[in-house]
Structure formats: C-alpha cells, structure tokens
PDB file of N, CA and C in Angstrom:
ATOM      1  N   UNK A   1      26.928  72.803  49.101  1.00  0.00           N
ATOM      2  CA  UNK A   1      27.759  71.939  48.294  1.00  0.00           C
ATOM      3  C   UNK A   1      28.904  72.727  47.655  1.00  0.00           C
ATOM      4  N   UNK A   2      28.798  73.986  47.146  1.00  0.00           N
ATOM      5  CA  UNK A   2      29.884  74.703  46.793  1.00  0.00           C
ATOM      6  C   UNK A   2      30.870  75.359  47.572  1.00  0.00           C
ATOM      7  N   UNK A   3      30.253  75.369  48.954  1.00  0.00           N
ATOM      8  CA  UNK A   3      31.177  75.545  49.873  1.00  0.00           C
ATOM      9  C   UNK A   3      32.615  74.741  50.150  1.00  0.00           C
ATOM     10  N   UNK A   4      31.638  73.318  50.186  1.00  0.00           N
ATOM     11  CA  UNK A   4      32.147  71.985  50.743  1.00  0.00           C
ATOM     12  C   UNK A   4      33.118  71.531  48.894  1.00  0.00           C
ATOM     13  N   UNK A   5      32.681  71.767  48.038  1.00  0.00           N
ATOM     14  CA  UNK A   5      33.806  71.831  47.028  1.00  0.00           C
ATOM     15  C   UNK A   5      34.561  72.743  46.763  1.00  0.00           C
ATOM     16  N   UNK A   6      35.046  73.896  47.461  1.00  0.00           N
ATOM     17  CA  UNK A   6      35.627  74.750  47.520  1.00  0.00           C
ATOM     18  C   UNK A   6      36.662  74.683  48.235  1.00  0.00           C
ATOM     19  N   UNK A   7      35.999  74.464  49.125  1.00  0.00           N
ATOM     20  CA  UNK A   7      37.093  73.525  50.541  1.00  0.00           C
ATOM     21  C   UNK A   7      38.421  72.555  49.950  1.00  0.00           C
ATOM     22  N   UNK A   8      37.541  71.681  49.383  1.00  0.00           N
ATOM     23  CA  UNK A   8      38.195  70.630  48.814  1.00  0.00           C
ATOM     24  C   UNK A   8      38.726  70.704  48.109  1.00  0.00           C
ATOM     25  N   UNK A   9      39.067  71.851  46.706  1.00  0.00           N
ATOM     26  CA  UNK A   9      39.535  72.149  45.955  1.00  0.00           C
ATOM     27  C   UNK A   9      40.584  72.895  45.966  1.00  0.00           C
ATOM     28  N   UNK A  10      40.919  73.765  47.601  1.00  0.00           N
ATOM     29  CA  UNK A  10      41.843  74.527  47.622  1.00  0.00           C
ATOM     30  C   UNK A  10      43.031  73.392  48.578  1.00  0.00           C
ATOM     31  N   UNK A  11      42.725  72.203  48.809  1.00  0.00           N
ATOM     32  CA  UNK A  11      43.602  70.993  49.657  1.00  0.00           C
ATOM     33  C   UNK A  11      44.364  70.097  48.955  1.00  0.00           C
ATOM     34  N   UNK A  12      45.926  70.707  48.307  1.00  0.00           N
ATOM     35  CA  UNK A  12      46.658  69.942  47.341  1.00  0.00           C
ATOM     36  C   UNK A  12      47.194  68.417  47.795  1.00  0.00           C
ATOM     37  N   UNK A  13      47.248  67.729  46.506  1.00  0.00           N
ATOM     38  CA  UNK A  13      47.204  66.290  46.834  1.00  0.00           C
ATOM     39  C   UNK A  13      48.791  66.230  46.435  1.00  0.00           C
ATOM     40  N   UNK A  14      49.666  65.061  46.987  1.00  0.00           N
ATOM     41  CA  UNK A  14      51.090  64.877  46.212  1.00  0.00           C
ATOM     42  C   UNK A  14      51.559  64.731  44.889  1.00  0.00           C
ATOM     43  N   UNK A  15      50.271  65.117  43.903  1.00  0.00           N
ATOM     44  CA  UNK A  15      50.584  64.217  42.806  1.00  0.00           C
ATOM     45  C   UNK A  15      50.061  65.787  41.835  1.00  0.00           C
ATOM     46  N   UNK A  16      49.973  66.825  42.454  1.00  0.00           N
ATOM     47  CA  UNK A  16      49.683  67.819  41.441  1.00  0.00           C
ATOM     48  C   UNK A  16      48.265  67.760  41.552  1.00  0.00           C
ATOM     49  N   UNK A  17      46.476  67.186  42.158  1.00  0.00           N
ATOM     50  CA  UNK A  17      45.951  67.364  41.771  1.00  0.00           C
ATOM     51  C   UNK A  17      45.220  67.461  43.227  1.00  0.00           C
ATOM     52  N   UNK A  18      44.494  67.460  43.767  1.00  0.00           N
ATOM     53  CA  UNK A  18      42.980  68.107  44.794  1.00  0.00           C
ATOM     54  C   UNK A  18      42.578  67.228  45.400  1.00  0.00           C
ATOM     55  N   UNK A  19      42.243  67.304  46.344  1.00  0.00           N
ATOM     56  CA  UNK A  19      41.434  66.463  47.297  1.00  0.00           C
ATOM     57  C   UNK A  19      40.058  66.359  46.415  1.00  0.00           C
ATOM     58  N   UNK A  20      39.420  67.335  45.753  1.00  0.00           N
ATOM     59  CA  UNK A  20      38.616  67.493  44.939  1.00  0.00           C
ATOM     60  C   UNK A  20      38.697  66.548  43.818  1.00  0.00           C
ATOM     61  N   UNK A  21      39.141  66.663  43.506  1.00  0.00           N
ATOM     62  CA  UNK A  21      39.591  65.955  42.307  1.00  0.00           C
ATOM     63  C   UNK A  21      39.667  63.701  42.620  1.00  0.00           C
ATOM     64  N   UNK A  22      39.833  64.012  43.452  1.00  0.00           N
ATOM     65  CA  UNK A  22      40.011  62.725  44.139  1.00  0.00           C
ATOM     66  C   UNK A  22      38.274  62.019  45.197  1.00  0.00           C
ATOM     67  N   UNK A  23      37.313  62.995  44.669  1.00  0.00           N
ATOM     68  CA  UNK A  23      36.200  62.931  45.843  1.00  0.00           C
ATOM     69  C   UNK A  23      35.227  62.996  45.063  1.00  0.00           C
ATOM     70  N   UNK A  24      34.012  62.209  44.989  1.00  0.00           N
ATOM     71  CA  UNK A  24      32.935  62.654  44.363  1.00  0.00           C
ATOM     72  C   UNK A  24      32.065  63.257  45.687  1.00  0.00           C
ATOM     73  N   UNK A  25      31.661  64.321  45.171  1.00  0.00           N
ATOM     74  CA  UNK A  25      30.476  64.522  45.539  1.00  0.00           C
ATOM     75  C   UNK A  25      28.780  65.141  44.817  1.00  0.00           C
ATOM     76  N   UNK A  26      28.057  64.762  45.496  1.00  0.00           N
ATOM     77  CA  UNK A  26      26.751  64.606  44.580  1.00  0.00           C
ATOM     78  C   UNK A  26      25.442  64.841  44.996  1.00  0.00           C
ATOM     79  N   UNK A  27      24.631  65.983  44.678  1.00  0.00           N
ATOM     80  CA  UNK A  27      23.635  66.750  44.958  1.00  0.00           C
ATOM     81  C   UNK A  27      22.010  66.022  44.457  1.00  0.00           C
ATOM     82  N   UNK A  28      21.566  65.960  44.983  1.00  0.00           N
ATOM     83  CA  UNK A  28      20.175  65.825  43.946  1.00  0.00           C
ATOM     84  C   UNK A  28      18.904  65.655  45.148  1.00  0.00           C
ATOM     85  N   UNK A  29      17.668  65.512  43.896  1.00  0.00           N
ATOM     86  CA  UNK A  29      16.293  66.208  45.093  1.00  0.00           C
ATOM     87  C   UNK A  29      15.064  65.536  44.170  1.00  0.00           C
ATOM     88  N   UNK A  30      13.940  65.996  44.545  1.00  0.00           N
ATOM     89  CA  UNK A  30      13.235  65.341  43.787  1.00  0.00           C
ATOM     90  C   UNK A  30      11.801  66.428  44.119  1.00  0.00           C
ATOM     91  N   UNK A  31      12.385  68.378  43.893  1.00  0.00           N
ATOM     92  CA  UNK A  31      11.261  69.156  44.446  1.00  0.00           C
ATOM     93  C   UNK A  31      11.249  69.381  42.649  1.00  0.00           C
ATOM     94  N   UNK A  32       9.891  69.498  42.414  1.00  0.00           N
ATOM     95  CA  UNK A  32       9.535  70.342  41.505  1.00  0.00           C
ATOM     96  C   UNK A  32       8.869  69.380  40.248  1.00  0.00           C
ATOM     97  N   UNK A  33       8.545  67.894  41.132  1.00  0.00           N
ATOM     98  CA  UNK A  33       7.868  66.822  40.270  1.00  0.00           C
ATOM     99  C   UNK A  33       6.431  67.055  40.802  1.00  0.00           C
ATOM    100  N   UNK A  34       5.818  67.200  39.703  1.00  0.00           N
ATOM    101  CA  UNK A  34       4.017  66.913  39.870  1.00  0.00           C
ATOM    102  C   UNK A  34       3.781  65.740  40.409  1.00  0.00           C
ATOM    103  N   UNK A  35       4.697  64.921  39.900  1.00  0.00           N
ATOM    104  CA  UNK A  35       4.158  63.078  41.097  1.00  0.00           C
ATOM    105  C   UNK A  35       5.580  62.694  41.293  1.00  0.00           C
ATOM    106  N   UNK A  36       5.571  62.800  42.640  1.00  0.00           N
ATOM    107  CA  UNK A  36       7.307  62.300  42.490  1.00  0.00           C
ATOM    108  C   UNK A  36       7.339  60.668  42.510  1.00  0.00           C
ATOM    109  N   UNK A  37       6.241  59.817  42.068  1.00  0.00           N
ATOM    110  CA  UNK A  37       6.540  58.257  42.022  1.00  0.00           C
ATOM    111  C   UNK A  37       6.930  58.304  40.903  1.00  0.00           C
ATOM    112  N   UNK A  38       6.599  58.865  39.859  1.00  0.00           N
ATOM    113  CA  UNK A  38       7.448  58.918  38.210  1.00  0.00           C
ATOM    114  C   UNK A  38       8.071  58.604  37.989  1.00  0.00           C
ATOM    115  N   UNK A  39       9.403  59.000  38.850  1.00  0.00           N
ATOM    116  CA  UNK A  39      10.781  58.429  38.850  1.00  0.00           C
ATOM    117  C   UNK A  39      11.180  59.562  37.633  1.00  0.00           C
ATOM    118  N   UNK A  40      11.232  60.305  36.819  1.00  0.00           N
ATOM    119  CA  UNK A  40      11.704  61.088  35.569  1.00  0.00           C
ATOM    120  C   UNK A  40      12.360  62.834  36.149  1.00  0.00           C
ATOM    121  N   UNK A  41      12.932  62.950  35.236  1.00  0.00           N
ATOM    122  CA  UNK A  41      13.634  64.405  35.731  1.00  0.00           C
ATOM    123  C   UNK A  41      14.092  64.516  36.681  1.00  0.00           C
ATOM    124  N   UNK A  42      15.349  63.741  37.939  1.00  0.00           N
ATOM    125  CA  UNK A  42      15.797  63.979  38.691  1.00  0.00           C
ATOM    126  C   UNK A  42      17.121  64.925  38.603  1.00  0.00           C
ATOM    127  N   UNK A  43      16.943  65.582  38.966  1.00  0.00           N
ATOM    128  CA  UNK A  43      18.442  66.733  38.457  1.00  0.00           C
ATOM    129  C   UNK A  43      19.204  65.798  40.017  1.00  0.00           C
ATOM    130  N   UNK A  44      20.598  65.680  39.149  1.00  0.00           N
ATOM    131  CA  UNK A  44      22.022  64.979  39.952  1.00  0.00           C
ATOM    132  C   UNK A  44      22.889  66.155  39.201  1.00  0.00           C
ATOM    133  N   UNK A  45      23.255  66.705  40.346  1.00  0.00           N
ATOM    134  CA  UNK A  45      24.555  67.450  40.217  1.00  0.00           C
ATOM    135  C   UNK A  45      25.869  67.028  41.125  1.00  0.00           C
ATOM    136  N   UNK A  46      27.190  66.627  40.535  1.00  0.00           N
ATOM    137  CA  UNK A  46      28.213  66.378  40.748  1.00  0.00           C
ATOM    138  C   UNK A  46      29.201  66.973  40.801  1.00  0.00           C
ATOM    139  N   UNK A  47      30.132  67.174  41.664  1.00  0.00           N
ATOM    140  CA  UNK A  47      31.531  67.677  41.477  1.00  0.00           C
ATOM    141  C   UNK A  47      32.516  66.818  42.256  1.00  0.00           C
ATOM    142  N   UNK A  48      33.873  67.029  41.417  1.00  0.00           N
ATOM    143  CA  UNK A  48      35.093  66.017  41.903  1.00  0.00           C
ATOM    144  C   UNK A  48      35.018  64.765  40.605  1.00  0.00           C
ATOM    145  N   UNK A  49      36.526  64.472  40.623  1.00  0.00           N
ATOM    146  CA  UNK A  49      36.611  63.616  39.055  1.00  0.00           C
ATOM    147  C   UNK A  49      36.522  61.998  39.856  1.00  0.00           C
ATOM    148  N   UNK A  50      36.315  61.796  41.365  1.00  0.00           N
ATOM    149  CA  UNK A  50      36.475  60.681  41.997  1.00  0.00           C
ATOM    150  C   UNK A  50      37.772  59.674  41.617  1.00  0.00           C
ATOM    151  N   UNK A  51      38.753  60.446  41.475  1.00  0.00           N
ATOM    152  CA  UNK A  51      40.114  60.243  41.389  1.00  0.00           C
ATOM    153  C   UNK A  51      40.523  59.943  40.389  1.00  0.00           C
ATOM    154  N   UNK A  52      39.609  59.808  39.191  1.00  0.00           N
ATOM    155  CA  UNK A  52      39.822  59.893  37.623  1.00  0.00           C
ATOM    156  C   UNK A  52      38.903  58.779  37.390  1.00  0.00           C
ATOM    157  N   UNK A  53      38.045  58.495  38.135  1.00  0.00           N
ATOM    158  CA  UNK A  53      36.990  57.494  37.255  1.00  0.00           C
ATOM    159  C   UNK A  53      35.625  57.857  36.194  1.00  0.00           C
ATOM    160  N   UNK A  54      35.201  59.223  36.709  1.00  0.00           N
ATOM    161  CA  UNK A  54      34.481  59.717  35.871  1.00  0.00           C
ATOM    162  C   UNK A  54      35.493  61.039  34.775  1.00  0.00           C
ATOM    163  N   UNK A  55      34.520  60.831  33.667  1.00  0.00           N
ATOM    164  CA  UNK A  55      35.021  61.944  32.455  1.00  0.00           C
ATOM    165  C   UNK A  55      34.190  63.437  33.200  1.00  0.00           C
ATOM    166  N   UNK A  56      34.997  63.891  33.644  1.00  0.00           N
ATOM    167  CA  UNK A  56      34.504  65.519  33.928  1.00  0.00           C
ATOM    168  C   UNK A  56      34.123  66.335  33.213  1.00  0.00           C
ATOM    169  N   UNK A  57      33.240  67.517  33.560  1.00  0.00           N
ATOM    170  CA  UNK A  57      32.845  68.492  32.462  1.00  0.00           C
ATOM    171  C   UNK A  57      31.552  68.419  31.604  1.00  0.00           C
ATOM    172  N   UNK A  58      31.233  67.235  31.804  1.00  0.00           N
ATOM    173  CA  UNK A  58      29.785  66.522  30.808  1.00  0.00           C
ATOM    174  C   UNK A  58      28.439  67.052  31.513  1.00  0.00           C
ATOM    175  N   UNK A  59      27.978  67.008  30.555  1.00  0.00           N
ATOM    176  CA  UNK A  59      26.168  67.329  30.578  1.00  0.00           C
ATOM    177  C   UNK A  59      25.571  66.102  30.035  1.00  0.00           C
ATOM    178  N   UNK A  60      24.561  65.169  30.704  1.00  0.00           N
ATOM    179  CA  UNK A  60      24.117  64.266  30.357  1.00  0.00           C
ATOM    180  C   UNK A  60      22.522  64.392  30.538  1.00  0.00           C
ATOM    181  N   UNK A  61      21.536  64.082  29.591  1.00  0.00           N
ATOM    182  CA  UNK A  61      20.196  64.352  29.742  1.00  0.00           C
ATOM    183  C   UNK A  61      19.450  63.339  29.204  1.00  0.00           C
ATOM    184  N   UNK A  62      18.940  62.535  30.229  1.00  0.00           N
ATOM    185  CA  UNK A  62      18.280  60.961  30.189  1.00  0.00           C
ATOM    186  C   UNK A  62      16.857  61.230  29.581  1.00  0.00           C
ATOM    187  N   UNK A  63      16.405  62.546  29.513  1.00  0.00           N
ATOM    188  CA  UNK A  63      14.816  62.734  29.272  1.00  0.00           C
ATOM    189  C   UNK A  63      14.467  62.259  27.998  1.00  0.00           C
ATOM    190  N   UNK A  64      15.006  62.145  27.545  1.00  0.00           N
ATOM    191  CA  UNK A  64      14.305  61.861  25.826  1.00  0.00           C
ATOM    192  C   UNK A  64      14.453  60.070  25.877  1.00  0.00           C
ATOM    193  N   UNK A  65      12.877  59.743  26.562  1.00  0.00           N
ATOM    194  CA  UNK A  65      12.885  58.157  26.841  1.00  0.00           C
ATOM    195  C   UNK A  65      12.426  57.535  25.422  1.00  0.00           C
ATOM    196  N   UNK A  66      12.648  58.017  24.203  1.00  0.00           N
ATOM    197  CA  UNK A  66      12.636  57.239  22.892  1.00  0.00           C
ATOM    198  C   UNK A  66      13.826  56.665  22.399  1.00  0.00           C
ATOM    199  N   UNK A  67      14.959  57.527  22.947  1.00  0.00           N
ATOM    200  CA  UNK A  67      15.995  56.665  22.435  1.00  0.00           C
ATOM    201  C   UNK A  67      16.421  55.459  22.230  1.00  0.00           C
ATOM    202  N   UNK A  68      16.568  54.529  21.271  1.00  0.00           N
ATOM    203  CA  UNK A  68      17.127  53.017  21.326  1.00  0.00           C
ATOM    204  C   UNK A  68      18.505  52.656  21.636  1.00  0.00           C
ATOM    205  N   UNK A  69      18.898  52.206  22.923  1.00  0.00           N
ATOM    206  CA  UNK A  69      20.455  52.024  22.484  1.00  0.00           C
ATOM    207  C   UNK A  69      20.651  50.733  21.958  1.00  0.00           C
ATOM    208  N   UNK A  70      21.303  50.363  21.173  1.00  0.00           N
ATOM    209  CA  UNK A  70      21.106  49.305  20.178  1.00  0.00           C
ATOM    210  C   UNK A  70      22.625  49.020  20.486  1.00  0.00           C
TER     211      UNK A  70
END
C-alpha cells in the first residue's frame, strides 16, 4: 500500500494537487481478533484526501463502546 501511495503521490494533477490526493485508498484485516465474529477492533488504514471529501490527518478510535452520541 505504500508503494502504491507513493506512486500516486509523485503523479501531479492540473490543479496543484496529486493523483493521491484525489484517490482513496484503504487497508484493513481482521488478524489478531480472538473471535473474529465480534465485529470490534478492526484497524482501517487510509491514504489519499479522495479529492477533498474526507478531513485528512485524523486518528479516529471507535473502541470506547460507552460513548452516547446524543
């Protein structure tokens, strides 16, 4: 995957910004669950801003299932 965003990152777009930048791409697995029917702790790793629809740069961590969103 860092290859393949590397790639993509060095391929300028007309507008000042990346083929990268313009692409999501997105990693994830499901090794290292004691029961993988759980459904909990899936690590998703992302790169590329998918042409500005996501906020880049963020760390997001769903584990703490007490939260209320109200």
């Amino acid at each position: 995957m860092v290859g393949l965003a590397a790639k993509l990152d060095a391929i300028p777009m007309g507008d000042g910004c990346t083929l990268l930048d313009n692409s999501l791409l997105m990693l994830t697995n499901e090794h290292g669950q004691i029961t993988h029917h759980a459904g909990v702790q899936y690590p998703v790793v992302t790169a590329g801003g998918a042409g500005g629809y996501f906020n880049t740069g963020k760390f997001v961590d769903f584990s703490d299932q007490n939260i209320q969103l109200v």
